[in-house]
Protein backbone atom coordinates (compact mmCIF):
# COMPACT_ATOMS: atom_id res chain seq x y z
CA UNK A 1 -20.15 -21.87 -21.03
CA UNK A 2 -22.01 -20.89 -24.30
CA UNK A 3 -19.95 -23.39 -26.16
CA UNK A 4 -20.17 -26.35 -23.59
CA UNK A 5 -22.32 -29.23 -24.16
CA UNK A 6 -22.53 -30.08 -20.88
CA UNK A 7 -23.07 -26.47 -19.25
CA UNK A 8 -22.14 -26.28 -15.49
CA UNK A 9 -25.07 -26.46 -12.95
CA UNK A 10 -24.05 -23.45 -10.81
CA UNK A 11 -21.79 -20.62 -11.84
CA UNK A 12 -20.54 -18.37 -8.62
CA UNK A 13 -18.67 -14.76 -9.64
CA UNK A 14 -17.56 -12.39 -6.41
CA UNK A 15 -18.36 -8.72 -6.82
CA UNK A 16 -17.50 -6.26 -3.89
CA UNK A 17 -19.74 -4.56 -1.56
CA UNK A 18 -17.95 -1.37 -2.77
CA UNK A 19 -21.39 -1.23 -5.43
CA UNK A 20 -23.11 0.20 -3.03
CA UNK A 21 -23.52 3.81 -1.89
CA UNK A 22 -21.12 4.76 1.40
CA UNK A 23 -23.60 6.94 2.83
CA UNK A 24 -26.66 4.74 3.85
CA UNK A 25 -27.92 1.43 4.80
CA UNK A 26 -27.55 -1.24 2.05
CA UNK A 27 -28.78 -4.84 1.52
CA UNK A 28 -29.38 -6.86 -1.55
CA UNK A 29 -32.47 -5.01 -2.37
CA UNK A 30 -30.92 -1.25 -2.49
CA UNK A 31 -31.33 -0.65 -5.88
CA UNK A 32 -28.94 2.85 -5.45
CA UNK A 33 -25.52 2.21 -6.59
CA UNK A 34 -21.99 4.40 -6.16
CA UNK A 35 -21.25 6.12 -9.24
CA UNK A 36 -17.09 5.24 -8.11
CA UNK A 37 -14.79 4.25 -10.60
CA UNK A 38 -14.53 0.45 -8.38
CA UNK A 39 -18.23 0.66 -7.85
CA UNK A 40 -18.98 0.86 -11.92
CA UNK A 41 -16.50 -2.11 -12.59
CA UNK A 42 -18.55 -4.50 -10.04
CA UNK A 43 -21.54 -3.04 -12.31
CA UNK A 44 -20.20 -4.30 -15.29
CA UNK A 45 -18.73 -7.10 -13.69
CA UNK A 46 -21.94 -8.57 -12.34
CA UNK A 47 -23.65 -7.54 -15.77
CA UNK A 48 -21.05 -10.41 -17.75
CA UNK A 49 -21.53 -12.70 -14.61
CA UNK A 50 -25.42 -13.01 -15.14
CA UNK A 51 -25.42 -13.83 -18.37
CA UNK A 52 -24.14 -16.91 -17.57
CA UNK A 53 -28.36 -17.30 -16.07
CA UNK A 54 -29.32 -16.51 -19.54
CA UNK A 55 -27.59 -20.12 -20.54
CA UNK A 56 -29.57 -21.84 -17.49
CA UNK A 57 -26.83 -21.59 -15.73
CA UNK A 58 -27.70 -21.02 -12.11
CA UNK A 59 -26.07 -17.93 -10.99
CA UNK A 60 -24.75 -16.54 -8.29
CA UNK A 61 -23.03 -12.97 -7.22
CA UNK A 62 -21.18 -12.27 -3.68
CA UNK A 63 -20.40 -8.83 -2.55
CA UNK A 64 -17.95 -9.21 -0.26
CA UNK A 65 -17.36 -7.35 2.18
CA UNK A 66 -13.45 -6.69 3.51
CA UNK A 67 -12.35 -10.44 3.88
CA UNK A 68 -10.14 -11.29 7.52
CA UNK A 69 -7.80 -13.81 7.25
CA UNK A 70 -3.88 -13.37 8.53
CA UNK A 71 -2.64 -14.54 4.88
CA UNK A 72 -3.72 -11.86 2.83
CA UNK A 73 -5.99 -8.91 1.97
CA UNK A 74 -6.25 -5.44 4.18
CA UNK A 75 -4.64 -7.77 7.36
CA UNK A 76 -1.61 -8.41 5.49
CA UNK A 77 -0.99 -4.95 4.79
CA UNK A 78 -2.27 -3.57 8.10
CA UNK A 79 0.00 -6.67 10.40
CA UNK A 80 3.49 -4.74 10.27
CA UNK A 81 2.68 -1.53 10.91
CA UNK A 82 0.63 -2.40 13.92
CA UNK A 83 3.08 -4.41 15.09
CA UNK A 84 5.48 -2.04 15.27
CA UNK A 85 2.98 0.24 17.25
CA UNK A 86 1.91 2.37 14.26
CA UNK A 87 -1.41 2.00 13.74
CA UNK A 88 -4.62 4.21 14.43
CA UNK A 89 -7.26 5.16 13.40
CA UNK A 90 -8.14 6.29 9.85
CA UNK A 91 -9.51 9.86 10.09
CA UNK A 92 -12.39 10.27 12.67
CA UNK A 93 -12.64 6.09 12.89
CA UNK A 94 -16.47 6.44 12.54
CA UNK A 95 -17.06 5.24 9.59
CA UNK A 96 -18.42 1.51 9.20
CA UNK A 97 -16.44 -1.26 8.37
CA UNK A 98 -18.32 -4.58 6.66
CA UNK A 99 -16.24 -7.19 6.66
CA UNK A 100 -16.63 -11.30 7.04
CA UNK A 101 -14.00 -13.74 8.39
CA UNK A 102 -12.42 -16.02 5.62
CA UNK A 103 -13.91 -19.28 7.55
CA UNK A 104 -17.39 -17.96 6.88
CA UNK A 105 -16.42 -16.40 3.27
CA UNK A 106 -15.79 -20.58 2.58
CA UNK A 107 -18.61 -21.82 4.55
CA UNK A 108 -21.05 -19.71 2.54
CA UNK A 109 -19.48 -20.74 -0.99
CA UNK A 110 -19.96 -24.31 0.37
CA UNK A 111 -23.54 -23.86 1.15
CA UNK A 112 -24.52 -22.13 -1.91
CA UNK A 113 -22.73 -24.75 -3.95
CA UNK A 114 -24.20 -27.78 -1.74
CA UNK A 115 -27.72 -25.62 -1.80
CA UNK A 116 -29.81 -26.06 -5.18
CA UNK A 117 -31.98 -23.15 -4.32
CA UNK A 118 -29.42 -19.99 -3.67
CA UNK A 119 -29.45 -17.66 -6.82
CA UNK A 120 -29.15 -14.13 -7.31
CA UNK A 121 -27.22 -11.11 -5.19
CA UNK A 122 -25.68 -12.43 -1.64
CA UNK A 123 -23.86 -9.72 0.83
CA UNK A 124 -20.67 -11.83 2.07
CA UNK A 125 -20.72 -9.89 5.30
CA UNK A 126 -21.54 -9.98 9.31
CA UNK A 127 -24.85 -8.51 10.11
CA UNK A 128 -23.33 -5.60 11.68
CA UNK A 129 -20.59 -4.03 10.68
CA UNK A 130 -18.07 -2.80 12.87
CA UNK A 131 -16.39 1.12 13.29
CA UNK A 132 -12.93 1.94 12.01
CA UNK A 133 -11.71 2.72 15.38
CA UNK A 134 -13.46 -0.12 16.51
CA UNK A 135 -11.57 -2.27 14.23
CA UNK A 136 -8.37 0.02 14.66
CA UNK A 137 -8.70 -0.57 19.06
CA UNK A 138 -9.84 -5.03 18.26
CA UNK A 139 -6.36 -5.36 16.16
CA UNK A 140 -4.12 -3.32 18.59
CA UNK A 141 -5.77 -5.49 21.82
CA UNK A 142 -5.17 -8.71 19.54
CA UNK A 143 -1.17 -8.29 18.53
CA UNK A 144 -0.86 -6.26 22.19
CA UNK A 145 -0.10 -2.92 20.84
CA UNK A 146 -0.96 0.70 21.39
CA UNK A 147 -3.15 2.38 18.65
CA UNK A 148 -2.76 5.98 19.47
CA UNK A 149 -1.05 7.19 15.96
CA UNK A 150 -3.77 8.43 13.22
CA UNK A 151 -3.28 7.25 9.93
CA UNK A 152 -3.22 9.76 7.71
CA UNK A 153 -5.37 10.06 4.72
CA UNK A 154 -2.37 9.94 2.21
CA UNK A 155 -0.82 6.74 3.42
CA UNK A 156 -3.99 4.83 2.81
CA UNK A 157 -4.86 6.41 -0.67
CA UNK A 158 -0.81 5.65 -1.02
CA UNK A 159 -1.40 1.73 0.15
CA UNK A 160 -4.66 0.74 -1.99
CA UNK A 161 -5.35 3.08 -4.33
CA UNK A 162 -8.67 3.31 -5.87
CA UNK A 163 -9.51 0.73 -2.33
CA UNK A 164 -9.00 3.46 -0.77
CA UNK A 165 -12.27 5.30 -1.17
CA UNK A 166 -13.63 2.18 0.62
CA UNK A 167 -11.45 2.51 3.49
CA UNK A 168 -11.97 6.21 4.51
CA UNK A 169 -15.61 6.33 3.22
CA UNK A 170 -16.80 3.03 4.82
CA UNK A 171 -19.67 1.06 3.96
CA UNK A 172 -22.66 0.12 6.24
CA UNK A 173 -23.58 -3.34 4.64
CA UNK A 174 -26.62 -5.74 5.65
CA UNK A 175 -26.09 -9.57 4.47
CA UNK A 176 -30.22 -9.80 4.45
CA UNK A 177 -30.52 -12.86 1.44
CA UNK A 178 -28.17 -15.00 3.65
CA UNK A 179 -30.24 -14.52 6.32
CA UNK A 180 -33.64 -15.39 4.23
CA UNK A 181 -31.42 -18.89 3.39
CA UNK A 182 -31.07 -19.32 7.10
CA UNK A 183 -27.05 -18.75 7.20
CA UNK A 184 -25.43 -18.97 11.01
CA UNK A 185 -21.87 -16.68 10.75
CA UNK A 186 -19.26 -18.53 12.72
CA UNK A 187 -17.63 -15.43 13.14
CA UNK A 188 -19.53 -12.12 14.27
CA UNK A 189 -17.31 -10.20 17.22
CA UNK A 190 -14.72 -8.40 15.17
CA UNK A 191 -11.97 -9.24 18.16
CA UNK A 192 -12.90 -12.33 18.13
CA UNK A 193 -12.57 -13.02 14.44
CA UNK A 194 -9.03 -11.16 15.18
CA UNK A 195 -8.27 -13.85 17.64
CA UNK A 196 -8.33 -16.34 15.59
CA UNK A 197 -6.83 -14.96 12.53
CA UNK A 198 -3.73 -14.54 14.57
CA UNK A 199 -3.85 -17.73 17.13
C-alpha cells in the first residue's frame, strides 16, 4: 500500500477474539490482553494491520469469534464424530463459547465495506455467547444424536493445537462497536444457527 499511487480506501485484516483474556468480560474497549502464544500473534498481527491507517488508509480489525458454517472451521472437525454419537462435552462444558454464524461474519464485512464511517477494533461475535455444553447438547439435537461421551482434554489439544487453549478455556466476548454502528445479527440462537448450517 506504501508503494501504491492510488492507495485503497478501506483496508479490513481479521484478528481472533483469542486477544483477549479467558477469564472475564471483554469488548472492544478491554484494554487487558492474554499473554498466550495465539493471543501475542493477533498482537502483532493487528500492530502490522494498523499501519496501513498511518498511510490514510481506513482501517479496520475483526476479532472473530469461532465462525459456524458446515464447510469448514471447528464444525468440520466436530461433524463426524458427532455423527457417529461421540461427542460431549469438553471438560465441565461451562465455559463460554463466542462464536458468529458465517452469514453474519459476511454481512458485517459488507457493511463495513459499504459503511464510510466503521474504523477501528470490531468483535465478530453474537451478543451472548453460548456454554460448551450448551453448544455440545444444540449440535447433538441438530444431527439427532446423543451427547453423553466427554471429550477428553487430550483429544482436543490433539485436534487444534495451540486452538486448543481457546476451546477448553473459553472466551466470554461482547461485540459492543457493532452494536454502537447499529448492526442486527441474523443469527443469535446457537441451535438455530445449527439448523441452518446443516439444512
Amino acid at each position: 500500500m506504501k508503494s501504491c499511487q492510488n492507495r485503497p480506501k478501506r483496508f479490513i485484516s481479521t484478528s481472533a477474539v483469542g486477544i483477549y483474556l479467558n477469564d472475564i468480560y471483554c469488548d472492544e474497549y478491554q484494554k487487558e490482553r492474554s499473554q498466550i502464544f495465539l493471543a501475542q500473534i493477533c498482537k502483532d498481527w493487528e500492530i502490522e494491520a494498523f499501519k496501513a491507517k498511518s498511510l490514510g488508509v481506513a482501517t479496520a480489525v475483526f476479532r472473530s469469534g469461532v465462525v459456524l458454517g458446515k464447510e469448514g472451521g471447528m464444525l468440520k472437525k466436530l461433524y463426524l464424530p458427532f455423527l457417529l454419537g461421540l461427542g460431549g462435552k469438553i471438560g465441565s462444558g461451562k465455559q463460554p463459547l463466542s462464536w458468529i454464524h458465517i452469514d453474519d461474519l459476511c454481512l458485517v464485512y459488507k457493511k463495513v465495506i459499504e459503511d464510510e464511517s466503521p474504523e477501528g477494533i470490531y468483535n465478530l461475535c453474537v451478543p451472548e455467547p453460548t456454554t460448551n455444553i450448551e453448544f455440545t447438547k444444540a449440535l447433538g439435537d441438530v444431527l439427532y444424536r446423543p451427547t453423553f461421551l466427554p471429550v477428553p482434554e487430550w483429544v482436543v489439544k490433539l485436534v487444534f493445537a495451540e486452538g486448543s487453549s481457546f476451546i477448553l478455556e473459553g472466551q466470554n466476548v461482547y461485540p459492543k462497536r457493532l452494536e454502537e454502528v447499529g448492526y442486527k445479527f441474523k443469527h443469535k440462537n446457537v441451535e438455530d444457527a445449527l439448523k441452518v448450517c446443516f439444512k
